[in-house]
Structures are given as structure tokens and as C-alpha cells.
Protein backbone atom coordinates (compact mmCIF):
# COMPACT_ATOMS: atom_id res chain seq x y z
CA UNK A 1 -64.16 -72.74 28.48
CA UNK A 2 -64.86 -76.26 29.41
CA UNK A 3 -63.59 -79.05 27.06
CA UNK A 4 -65.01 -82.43 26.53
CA UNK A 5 -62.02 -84.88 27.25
CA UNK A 6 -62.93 -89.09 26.66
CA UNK A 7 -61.25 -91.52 29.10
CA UNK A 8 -59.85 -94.17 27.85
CA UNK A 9 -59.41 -97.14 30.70
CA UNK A 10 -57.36 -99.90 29.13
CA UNK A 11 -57.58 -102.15 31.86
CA UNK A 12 -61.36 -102.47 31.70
CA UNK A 13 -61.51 -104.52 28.32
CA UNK A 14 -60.19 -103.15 25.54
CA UNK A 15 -62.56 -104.23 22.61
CA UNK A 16 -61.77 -101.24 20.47
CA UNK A 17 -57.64 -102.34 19.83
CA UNK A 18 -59.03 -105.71 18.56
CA UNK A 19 -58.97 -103.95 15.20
CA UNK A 20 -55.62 -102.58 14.71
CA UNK A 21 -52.57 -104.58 13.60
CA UNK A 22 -50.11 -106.17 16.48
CA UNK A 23 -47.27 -106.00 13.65
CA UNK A 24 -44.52 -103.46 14.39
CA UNK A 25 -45.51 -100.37 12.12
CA UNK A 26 -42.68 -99.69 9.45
CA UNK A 27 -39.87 -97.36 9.97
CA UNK A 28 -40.08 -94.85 7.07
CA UNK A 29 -37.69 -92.13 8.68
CA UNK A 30 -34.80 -91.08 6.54
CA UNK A 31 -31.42 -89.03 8.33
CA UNK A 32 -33.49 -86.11 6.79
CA UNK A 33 -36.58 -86.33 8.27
CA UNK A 34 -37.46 -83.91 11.56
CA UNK A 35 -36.59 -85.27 15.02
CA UNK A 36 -37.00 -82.85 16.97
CA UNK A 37 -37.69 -79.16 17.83
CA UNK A 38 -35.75 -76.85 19.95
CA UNK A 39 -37.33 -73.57 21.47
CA UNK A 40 -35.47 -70.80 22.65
CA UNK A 41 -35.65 -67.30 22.42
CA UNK A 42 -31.95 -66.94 21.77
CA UNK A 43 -30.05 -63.31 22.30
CA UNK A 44 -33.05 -61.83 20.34
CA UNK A 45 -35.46 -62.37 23.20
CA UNK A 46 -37.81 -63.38 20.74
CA UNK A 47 -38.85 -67.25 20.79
CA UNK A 48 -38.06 -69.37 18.18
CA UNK A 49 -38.21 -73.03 16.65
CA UNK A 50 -34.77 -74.76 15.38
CA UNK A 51 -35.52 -77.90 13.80
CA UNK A 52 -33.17 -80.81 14.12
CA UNK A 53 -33.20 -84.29 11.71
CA UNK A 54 -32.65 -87.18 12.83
CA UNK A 55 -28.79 -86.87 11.19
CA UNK A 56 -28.34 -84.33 13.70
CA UNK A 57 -29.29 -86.68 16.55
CA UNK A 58 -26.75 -89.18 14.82
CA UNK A 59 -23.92 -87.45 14.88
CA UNK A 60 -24.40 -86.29 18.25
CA UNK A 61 -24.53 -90.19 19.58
CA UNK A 62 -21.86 -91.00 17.32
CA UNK A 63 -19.88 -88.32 18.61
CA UNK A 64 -19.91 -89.40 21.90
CA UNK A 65 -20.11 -93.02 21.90
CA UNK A 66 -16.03 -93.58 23.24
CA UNK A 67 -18.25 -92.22 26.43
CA UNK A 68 -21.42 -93.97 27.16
CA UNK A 69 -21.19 -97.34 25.01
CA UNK A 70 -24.55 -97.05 23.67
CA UNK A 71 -25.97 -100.02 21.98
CA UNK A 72 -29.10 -101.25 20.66
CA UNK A 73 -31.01 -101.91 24.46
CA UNK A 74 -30.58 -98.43 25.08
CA UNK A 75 -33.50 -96.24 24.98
CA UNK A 76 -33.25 -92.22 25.62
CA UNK A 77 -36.01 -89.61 25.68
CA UNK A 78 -33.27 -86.91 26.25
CA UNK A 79 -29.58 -86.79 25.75
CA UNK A 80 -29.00 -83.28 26.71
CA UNK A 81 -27.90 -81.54 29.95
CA UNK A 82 -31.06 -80.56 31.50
CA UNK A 83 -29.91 -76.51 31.64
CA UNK A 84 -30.28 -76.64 28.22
């Protein structure tokens, strides 16, 4: 099957972003609202979604905060050991 992909090349002149706002968008996410999704198969051997809020995530930072000092320049894309 061959699939029709466009390329975008944003360093030849981006005309088509001149319509879209430059204002930061608004954060509408509530502690309840998904985060993330975890994948395993488990013991069962058969794979499976968990889905974690963002309260989840929360607690987990707040948890171990005495240990890394986080504040508001940090920026993670994964806080996890990487055998997980």
C-alpha cells in the first residue's frame, strides 16, 4: 500500500501559519482529565491500556519533589525508569 504523505518545509516561507493565533492556547485540563496511557500486557499476557489523569502524574511529582527540586523551568517528557 503506498500512502500519500504532504511535506511540510517551514523554513521555506510559511504563508499558511499567518492565519492562526500567536496567543498561548488556553489550558482547559482539569486533575481528571487523561494524561497518559500505559501499555502492558501484565501477568495475563494479554495487552492492555491503563489510563492515568493528570492527578496521577501530580502526585507522583509531588511525591518525590524532597529529590529532584522541580520547579516551574523544568520540562519532562518522561519521569519513569526506562525498564518500565
Amino acid at each position: 500500500v503506498t500512502a500519500s504523505v504532504e511535506r511540510v518545509i517551514l523554513e521555506s516561507g510559511a504563508a499558511w501559519l499567518e492565519g492562526y493565533s500567536t496567543a498561548a492556547p488556553v489550558n482547559l485540563a482539569t486533575p481528571d482529565n487523561l494524561a497518559y496511557v500505559i501499555y502492558t500486557s501484565g501477568s495475563t499476557g494479554k495487552p492492555k491500556g491503563t489510563l492515568l489523569p493528570h492527578h496521577n502524574v501530580m502526585r507522583l511529582f509531588a511525591a518525590t519533589q524532597h529529590w529532584f527540586d522541580f520547579d516551574a523551568s523544568d520540562v519532562w517528557s518522561v519521569f519513569h525508569s526506562y525498564a518500565f
